[in-house]
PDB file of N, CA and C in Angstrom:
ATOM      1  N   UNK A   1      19.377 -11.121 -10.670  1.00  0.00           N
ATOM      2  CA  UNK A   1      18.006 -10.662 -10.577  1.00  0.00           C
ATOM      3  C   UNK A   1      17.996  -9.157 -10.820  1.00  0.00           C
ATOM      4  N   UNK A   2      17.260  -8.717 -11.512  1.00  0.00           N
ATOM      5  CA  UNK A   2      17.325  -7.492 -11.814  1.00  0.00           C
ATOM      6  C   UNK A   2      15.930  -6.914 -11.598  1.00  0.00           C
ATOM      7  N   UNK A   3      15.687  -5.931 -11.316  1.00  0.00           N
ATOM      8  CA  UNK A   3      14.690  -4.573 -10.483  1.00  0.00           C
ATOM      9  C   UNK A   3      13.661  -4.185 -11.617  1.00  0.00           C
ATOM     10  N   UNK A   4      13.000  -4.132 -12.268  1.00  0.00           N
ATOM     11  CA  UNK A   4      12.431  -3.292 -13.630  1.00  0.00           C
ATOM     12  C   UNK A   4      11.828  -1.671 -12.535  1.00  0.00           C
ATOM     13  N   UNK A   5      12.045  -0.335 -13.315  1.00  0.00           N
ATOM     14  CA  UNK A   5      12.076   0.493 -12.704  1.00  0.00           C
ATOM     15  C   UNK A   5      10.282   0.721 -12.049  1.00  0.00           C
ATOM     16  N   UNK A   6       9.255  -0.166 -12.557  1.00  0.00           N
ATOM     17  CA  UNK A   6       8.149   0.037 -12.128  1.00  0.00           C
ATOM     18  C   UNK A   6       7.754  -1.036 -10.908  1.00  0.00           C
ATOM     19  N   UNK A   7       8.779  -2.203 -10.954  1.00  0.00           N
ATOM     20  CA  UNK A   7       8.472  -2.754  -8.974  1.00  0.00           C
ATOM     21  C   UNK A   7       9.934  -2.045  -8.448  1.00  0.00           C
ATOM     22  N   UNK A   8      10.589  -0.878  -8.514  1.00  0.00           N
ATOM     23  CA  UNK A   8      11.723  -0.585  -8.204  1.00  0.00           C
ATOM     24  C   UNK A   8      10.640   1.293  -7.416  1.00  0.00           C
ATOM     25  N   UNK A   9       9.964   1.460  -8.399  1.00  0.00           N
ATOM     26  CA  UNK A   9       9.015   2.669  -7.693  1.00  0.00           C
ATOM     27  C   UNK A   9       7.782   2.092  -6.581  1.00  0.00           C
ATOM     28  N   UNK A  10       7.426   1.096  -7.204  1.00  0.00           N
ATOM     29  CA  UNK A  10       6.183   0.251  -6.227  1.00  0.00           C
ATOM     30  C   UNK A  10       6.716   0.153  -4.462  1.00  0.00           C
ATOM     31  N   UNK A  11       7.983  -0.603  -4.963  1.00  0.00           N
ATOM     32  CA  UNK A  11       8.421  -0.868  -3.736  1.00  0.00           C
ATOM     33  C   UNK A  11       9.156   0.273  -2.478  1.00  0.00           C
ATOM     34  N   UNK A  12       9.246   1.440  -3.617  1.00  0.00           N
ATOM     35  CA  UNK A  12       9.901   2.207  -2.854  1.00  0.00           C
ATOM     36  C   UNK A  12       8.793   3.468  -2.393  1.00  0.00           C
ATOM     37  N   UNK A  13       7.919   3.314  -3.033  1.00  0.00           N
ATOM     38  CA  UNK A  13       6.657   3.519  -2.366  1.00  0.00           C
ATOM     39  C   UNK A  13       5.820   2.855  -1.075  1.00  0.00           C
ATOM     40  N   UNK A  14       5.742   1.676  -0.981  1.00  0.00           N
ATOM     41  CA  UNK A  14       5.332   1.025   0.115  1.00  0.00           C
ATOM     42  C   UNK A  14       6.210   0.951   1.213  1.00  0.00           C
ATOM     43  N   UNK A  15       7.680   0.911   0.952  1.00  0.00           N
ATOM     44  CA  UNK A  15       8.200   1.414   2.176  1.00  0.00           C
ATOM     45  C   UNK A  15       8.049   2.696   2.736  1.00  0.00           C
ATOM     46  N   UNK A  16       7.873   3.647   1.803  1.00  0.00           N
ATOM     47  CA  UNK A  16       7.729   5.182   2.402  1.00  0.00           C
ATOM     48  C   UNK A  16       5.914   5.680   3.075  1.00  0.00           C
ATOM     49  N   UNK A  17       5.612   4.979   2.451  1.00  0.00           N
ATOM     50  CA  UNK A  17       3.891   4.693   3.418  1.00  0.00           C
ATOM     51  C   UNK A  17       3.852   3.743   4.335  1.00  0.00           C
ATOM     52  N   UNK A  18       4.569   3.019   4.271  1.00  0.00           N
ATOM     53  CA  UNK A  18       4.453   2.122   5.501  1.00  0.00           C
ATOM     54  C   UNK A  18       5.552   2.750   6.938  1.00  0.00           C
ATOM     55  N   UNK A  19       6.113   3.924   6.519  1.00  0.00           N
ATOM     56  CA  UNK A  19       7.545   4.055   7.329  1.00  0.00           C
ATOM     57  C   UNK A  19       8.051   3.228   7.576  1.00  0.00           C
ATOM     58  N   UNK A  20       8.873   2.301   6.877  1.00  0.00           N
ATOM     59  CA  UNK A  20       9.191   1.039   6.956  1.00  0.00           C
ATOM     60  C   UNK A  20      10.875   1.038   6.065  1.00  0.00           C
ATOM     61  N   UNK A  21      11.436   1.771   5.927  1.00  0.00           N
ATOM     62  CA  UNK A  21      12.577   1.850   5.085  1.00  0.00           C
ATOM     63  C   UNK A  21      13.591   0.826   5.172  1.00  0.00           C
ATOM     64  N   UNK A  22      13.415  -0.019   5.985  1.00  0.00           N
ATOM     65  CA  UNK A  22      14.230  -1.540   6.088  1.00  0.00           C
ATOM     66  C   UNK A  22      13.651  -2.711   5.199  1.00  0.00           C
ATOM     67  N   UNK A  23      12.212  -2.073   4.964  1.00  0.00           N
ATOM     68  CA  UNK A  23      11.616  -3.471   4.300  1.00  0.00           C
ATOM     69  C   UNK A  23      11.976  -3.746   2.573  1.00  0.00           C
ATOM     70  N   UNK A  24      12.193  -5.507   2.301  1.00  0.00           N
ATOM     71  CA  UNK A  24      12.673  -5.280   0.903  1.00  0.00           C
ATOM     72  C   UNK A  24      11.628  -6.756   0.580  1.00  0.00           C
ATOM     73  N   UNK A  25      11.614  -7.421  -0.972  1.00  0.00           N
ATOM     74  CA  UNK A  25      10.576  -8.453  -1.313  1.00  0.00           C
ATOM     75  C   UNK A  25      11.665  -9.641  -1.134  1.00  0.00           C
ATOM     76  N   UNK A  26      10.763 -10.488  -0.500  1.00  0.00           N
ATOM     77  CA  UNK A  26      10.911 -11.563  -0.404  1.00  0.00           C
ATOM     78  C   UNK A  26      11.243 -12.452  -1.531  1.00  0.00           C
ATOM     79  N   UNK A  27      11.485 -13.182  -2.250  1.00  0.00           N
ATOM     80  CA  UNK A  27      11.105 -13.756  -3.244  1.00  0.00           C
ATOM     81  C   UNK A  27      11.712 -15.593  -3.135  1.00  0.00           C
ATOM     82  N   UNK A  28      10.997 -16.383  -3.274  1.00  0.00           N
ATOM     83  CA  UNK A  28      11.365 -17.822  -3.179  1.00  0.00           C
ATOM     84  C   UNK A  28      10.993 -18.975  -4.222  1.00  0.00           C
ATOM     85  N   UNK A  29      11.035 -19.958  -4.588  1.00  0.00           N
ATOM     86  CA  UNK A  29      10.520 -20.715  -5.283  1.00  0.00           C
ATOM     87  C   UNK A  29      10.186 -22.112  -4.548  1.00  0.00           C
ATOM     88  N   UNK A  30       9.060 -22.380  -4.598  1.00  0.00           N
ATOM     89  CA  UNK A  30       9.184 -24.107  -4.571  1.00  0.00           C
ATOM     90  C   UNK A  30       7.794 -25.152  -4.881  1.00  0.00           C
ATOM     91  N   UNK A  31       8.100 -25.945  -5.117  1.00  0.00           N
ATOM     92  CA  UNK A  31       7.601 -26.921  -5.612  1.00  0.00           C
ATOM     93  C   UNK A  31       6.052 -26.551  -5.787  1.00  0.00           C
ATOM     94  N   UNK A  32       5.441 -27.035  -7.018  1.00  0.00           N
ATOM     95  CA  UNK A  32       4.062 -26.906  -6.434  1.00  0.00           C
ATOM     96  C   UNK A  32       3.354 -26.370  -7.988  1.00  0.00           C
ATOM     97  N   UNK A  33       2.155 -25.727  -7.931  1.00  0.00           N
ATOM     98  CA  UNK A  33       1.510 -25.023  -9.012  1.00  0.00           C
ATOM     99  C   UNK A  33       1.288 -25.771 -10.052  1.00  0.00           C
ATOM    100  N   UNK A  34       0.286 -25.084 -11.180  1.00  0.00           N
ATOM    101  CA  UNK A  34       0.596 -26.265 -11.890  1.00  0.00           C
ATOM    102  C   UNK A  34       1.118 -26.675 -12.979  1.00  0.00           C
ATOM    103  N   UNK A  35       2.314 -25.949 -12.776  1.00  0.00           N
ATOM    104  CA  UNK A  35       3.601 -26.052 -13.928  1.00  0.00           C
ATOM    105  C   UNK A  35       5.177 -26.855 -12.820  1.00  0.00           C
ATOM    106  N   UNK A  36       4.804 -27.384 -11.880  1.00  0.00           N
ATOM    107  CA  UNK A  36       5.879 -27.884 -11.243  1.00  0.00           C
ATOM    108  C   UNK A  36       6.317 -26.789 -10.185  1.00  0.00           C
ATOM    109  N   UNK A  37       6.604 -25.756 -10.776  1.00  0.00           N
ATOM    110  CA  UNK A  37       7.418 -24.557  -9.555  1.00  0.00           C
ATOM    111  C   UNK A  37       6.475 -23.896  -9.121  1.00  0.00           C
ATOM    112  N   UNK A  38       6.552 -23.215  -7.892  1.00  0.00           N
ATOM    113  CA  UNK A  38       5.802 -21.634  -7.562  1.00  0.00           C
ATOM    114  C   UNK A  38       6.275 -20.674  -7.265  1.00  0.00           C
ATOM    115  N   UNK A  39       6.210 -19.072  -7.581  1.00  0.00           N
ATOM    116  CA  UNK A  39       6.914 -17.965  -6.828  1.00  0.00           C
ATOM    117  C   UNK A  39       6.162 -17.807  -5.784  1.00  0.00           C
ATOM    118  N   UNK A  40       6.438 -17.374  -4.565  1.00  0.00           N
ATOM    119  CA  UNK A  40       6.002 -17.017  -3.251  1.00  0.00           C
ATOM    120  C   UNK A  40       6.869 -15.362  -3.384  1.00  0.00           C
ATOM    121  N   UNK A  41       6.014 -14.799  -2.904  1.00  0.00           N
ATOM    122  CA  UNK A  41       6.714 -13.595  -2.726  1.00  0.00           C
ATOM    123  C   UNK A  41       5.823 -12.869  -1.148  1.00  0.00           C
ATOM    124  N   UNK A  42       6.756 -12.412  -0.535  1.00  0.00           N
ATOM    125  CA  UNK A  42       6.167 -11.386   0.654  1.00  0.00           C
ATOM    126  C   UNK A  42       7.448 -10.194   0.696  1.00  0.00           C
ATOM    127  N   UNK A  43       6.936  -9.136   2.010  1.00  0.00           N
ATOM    128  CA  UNK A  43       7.320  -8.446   2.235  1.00  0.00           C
ATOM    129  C   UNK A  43       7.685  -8.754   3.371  1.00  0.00           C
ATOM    130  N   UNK A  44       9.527  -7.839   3.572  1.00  0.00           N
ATOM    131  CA  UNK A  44      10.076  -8.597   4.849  1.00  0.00           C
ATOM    132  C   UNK A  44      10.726  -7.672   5.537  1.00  0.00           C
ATOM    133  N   UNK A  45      11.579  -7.940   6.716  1.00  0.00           N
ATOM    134  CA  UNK A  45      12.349  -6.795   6.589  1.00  0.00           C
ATOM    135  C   UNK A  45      14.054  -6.964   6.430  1.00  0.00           C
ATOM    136  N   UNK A  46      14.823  -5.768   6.266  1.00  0.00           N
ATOM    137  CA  UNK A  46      15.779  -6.392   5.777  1.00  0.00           C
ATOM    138  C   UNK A  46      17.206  -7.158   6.879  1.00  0.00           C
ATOM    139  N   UNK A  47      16.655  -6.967   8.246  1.00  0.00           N
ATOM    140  CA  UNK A  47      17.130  -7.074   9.567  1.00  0.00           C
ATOM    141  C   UNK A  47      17.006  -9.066   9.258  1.00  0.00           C
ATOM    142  N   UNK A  48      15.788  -9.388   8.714  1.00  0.00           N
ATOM    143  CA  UNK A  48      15.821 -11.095   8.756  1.00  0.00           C
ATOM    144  C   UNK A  48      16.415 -11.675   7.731  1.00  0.00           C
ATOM    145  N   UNK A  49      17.525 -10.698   7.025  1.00  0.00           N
ATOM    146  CA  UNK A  49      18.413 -11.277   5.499  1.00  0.00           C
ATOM    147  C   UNK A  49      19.375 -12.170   6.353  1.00  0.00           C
ATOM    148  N   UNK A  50      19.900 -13.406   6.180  1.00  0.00           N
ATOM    149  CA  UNK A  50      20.725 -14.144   6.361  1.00  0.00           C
ATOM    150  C   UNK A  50      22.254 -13.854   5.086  1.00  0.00           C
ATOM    151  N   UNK A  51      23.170 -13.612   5.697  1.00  0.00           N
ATOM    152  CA  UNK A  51      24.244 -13.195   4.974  1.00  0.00           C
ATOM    153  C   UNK A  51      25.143 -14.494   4.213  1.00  0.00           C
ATOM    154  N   UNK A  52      24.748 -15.875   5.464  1.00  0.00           N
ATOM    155  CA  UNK A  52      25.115 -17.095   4.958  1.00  0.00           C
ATOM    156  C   UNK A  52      24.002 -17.299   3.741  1.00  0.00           C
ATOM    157  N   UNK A  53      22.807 -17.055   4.023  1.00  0.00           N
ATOM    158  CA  UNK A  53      21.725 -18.134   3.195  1.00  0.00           C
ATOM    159  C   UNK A  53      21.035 -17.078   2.222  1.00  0.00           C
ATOM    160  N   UNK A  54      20.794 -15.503   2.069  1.00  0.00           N
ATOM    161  CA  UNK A  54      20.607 -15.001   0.886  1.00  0.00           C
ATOM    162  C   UNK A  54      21.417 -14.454   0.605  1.00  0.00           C
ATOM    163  N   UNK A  55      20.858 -13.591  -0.892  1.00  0.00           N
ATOM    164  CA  UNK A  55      21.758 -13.082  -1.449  1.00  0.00           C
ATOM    165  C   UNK A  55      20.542 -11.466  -1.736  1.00  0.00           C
ATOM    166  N   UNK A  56      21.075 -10.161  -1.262  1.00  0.00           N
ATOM    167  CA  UNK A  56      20.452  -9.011  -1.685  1.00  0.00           C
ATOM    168  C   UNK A  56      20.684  -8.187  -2.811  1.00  0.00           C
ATOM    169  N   UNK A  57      19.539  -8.002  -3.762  1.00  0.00           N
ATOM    170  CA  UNK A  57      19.707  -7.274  -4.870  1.00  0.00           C
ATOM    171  C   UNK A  57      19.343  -5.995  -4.712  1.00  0.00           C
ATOM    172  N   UNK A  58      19.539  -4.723  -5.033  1.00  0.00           N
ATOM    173  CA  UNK A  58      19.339  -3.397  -5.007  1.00  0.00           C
ATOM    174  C   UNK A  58      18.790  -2.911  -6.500  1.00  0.00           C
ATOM    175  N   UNK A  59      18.193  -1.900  -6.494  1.00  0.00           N
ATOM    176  CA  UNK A  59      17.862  -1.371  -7.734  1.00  0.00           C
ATOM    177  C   UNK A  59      18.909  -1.133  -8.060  1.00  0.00           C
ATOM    178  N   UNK A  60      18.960  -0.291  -9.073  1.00  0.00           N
ATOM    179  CA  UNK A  60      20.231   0.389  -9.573  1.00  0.00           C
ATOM    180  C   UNK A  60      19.798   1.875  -9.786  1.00  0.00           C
ATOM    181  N   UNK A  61      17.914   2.367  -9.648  1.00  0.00           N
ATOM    182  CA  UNK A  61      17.992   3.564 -10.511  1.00  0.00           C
ATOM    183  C   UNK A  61      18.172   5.063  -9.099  1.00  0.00           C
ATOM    184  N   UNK A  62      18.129   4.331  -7.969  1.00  0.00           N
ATOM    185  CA  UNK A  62      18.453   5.557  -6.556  1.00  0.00           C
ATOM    186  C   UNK A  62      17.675   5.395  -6.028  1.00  0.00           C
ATOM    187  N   UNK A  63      16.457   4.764  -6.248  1.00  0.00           N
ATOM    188  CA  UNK A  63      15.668   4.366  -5.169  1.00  0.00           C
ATOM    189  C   UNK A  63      16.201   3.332  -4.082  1.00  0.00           C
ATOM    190  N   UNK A  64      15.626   2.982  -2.716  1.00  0.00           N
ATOM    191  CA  UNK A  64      16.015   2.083  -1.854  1.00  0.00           C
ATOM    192  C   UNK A  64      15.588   0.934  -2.267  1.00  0.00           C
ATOM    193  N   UNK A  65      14.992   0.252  -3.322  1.00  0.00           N
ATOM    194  CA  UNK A  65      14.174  -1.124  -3.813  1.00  0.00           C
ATOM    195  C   UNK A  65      14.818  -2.225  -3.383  1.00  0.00           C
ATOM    196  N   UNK A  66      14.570  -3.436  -2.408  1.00  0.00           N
ATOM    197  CA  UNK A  66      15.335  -4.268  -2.122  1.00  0.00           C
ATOM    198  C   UNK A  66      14.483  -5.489  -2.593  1.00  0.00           C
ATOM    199  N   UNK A  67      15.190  -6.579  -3.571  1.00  0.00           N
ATOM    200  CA  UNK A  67      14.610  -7.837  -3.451  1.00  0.00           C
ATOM    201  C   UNK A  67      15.538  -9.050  -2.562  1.00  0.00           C
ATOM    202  N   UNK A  68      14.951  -9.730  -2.018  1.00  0.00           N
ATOM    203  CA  UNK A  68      15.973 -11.124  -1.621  1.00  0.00           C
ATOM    204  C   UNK A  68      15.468 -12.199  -1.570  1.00  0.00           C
ATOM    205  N   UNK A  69      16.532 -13.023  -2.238  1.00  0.00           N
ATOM    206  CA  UNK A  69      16.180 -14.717  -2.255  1.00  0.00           C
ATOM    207  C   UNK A  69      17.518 -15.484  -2.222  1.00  0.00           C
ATOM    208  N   UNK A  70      16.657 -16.588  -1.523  1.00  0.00           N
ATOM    209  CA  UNK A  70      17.702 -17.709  -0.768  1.00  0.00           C
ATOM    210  C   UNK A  70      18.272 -18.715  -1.572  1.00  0.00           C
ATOM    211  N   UNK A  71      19.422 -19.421  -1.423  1.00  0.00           N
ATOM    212  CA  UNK A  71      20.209 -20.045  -2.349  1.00  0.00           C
ATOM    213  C   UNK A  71      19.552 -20.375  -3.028  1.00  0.00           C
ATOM    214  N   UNK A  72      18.621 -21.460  -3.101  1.00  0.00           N
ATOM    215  CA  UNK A  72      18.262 -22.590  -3.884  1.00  0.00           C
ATOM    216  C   UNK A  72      17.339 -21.755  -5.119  1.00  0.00           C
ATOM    217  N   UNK A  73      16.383 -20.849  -4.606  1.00  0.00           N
ATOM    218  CA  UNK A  73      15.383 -19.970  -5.245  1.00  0.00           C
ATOM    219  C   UNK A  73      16.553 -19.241  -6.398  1.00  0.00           C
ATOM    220  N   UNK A  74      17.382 -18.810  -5.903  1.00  0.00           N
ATOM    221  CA  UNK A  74      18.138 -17.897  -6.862  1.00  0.00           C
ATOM    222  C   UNK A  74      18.927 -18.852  -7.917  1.00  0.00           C
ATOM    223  N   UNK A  75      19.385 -20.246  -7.520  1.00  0.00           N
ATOM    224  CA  UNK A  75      19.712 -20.859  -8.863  1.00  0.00           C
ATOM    225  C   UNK A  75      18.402 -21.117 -10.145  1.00  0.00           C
ATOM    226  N   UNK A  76      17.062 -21.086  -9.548  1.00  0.00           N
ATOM    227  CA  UNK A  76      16.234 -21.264 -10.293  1.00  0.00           C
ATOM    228  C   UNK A  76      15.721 -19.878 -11.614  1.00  0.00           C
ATOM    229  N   UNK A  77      15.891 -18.395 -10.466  1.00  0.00           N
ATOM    230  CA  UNK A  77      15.761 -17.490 -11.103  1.00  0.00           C
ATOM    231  C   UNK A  77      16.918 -16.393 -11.649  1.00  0.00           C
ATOM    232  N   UNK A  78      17.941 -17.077 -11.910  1.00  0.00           N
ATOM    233  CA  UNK A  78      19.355 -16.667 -12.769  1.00  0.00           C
ATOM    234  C   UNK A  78      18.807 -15.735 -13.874  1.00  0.00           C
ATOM    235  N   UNK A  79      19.057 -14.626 -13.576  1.00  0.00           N
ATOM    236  CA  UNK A  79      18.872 -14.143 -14.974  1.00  0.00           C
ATOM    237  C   UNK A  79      17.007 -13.516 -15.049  1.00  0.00           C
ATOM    238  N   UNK A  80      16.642 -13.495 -14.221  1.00  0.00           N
ATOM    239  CA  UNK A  80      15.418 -13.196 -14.409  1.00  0.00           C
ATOM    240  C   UNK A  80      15.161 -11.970 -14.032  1.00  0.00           C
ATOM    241  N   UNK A  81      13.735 -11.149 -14.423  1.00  0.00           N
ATOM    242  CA  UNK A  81      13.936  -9.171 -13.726  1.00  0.00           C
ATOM    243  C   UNK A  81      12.210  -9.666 -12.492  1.00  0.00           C
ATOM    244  N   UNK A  82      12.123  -9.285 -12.174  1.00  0.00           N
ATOM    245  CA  UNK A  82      10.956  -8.908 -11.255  1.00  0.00           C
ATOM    246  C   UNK A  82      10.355  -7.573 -11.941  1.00  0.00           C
ATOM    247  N   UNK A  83       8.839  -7.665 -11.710  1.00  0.00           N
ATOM    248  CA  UNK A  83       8.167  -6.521 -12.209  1.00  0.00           C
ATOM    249  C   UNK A  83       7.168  -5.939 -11.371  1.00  0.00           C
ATOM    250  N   UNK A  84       6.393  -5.215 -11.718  1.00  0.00           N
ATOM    251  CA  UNK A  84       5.386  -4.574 -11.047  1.00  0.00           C
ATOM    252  C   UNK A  84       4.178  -4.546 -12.124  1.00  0.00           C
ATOM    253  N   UNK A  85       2.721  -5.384 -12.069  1.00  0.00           N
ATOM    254  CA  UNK A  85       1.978  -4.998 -13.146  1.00  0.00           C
ATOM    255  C   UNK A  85       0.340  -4.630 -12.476  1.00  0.00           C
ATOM    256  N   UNK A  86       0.195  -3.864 -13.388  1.00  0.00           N
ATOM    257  CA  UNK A  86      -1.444  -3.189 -13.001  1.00  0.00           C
ATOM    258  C   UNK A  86      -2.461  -3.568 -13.632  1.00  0.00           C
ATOM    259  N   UNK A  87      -3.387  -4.276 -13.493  1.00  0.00           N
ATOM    260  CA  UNK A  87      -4.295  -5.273 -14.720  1.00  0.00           C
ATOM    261  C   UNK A  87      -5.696  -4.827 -13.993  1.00  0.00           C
ATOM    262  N   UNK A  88      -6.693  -5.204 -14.930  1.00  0.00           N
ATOM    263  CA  UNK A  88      -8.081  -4.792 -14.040  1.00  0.00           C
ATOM    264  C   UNK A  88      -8.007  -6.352 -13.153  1.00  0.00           C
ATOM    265  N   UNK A  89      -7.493  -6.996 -13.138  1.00  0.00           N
ATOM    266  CA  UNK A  89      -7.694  -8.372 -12.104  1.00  0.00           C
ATOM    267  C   UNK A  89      -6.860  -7.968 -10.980  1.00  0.00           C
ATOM    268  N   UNK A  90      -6.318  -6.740 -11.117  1.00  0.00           N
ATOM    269  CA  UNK A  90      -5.353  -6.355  -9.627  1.00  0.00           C
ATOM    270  C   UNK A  90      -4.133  -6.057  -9.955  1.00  0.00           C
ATOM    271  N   UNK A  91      -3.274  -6.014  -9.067  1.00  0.00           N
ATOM    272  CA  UNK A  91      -1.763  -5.738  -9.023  1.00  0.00           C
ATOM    273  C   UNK A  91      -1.123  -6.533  -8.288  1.00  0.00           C
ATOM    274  N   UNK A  92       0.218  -6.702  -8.901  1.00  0.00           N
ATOM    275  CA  UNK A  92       0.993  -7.581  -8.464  1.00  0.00           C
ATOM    276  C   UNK A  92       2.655  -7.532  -8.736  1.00  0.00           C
ATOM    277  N   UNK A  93       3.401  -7.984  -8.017  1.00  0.00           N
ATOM    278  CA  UNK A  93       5.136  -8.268  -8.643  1.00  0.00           C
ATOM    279  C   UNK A  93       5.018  -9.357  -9.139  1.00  0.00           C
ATOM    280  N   UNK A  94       5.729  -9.257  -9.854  1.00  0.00           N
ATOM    281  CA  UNK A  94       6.169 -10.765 -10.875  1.00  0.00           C
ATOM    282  C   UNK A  94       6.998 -10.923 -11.455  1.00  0.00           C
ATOM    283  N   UNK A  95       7.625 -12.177 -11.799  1.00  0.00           N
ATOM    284  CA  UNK A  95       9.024 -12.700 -12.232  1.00  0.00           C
ATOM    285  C   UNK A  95       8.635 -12.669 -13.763  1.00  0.00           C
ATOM    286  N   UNK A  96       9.235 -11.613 -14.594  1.00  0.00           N
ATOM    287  CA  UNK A  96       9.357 -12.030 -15.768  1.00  0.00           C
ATOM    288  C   UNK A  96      10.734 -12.428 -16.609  1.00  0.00           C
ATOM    289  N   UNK A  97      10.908 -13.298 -17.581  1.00  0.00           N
ATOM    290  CA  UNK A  97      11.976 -13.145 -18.550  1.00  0.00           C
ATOM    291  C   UNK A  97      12.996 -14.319 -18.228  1.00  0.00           C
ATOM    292  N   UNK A  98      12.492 -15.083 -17.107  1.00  0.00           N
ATOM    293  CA  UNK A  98      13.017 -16.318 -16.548  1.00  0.00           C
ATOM    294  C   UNK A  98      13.661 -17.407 -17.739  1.00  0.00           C
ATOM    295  N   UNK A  99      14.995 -16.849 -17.561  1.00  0.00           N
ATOM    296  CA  UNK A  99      16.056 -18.081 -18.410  1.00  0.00           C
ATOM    297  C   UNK A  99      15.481 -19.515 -18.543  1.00  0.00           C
ATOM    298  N   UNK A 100      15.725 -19.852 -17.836  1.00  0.00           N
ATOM    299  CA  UNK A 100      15.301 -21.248 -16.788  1.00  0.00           C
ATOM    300  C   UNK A 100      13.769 -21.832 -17.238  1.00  0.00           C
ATOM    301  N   UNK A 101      12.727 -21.041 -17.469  1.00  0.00           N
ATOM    302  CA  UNK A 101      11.646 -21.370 -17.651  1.00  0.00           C
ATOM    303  C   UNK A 101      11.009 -21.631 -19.198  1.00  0.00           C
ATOM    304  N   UNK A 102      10.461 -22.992 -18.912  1.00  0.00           N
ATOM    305  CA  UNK A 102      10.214 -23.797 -20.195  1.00  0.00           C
ATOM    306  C   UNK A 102       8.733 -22.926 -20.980  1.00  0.00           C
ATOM    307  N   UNK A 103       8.013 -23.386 -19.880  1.00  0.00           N
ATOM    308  CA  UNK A 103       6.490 -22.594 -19.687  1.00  0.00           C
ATOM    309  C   UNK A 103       6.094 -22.242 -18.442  1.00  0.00           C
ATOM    310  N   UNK A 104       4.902 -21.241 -18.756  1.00  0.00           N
ATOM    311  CA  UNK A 104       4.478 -20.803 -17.444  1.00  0.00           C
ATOM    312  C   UNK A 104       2.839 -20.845 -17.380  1.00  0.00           C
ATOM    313  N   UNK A 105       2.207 -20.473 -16.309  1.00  0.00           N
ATOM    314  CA  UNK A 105       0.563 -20.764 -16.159  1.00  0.00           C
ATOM    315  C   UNK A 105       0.000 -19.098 -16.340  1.00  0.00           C
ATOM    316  N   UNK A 106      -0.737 -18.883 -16.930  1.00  0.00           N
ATOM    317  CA  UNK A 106      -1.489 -18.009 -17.431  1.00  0.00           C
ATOM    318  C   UNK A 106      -1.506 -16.871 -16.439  1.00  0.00           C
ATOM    319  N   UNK A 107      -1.826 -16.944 -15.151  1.00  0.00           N
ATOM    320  CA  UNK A 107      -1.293 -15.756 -14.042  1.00  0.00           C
ATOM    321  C   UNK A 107       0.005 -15.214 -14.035  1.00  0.00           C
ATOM    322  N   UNK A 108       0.822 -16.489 -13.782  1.00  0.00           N
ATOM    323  CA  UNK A 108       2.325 -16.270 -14.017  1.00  0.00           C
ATOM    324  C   UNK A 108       3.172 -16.619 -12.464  1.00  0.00           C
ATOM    325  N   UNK A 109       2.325 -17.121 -11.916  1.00  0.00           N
ATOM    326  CA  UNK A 109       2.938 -17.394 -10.473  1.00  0.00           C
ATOM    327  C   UNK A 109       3.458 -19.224 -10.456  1.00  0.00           C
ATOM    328  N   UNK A 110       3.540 -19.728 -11.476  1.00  0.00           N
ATOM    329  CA  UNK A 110       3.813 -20.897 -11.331  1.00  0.00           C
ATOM    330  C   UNK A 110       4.535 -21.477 -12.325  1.00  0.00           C
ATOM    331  N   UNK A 111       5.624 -22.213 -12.986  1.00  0.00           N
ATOM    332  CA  UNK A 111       6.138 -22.601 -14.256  1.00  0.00           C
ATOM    333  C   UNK A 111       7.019 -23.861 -14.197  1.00  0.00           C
ATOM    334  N   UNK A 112       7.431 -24.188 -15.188  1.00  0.00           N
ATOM    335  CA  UNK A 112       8.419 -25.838 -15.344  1.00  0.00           C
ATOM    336  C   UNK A 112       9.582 -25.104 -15.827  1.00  0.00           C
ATOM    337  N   UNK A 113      10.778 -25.357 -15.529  1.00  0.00           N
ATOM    338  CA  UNK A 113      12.258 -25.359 -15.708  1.00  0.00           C
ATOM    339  C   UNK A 113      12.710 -26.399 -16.830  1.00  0.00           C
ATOM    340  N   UNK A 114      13.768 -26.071 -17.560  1.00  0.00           N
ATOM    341  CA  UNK A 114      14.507 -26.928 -18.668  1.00  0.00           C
ATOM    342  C   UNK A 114      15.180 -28.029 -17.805  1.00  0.00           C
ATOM    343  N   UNK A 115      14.760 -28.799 -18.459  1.00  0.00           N
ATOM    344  CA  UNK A 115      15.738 -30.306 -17.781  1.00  0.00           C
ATOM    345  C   UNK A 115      17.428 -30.208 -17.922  1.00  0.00           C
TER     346      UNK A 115
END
């Protein structure tokens, strides 16, 4: 999973307004939407990472940016970057560039996997 440097500033922004410097994104997949999968994403902190059951990614560019996701979610998103986008319909993180993904639904929060 890789950071794109604009949810790698987002995020390292909301921890520094929130005084919150433990907190990193959640990120999960499951069933549902209406392409078969869904991303769920929240904000967490990094004290509730399970060392057995996720796995933590770091930016790379010096910011503190933390994403994490749990086994099953991370075989789905192999290879994929997370983003940060600004649209007049709002803002949001999002999974782009997903190996794995056949198609996706027009928001982008939902998609079908290769058989």
């Amino acid at each position: 999973m890789t950071i794109t440097p604009r949810a790698s500033r987002r995020l390292s922004e909301i921890t520094r307004k929130d005084n919150k410097p433990k907190t990193c994104l959640r990120i999960s997949v499951e069933s549902g939407g209406c392409h078969g999968f869904q991303y769920l994403m929240s904000l967490t902190s990094t004290d509730k990472v399970s060392r057995e059951e996720d796995t933590l990614f770091e930016a790379d560019d010096g910011t503190e940016a933390k994403v994490v996701l749990d086994e099953p979610s991370l075989e789905l998103l192999k290879g994929s970057k997370v983003d940060y986008t600004m649209e007049l319909i709002g803002s949001q993180f999002k999974i782009v560039d997903n190996p794995l993904a056949t198609s996706s639904c027009g928001c982008g929060t939902s998609f079908d996997i290769k058989a």
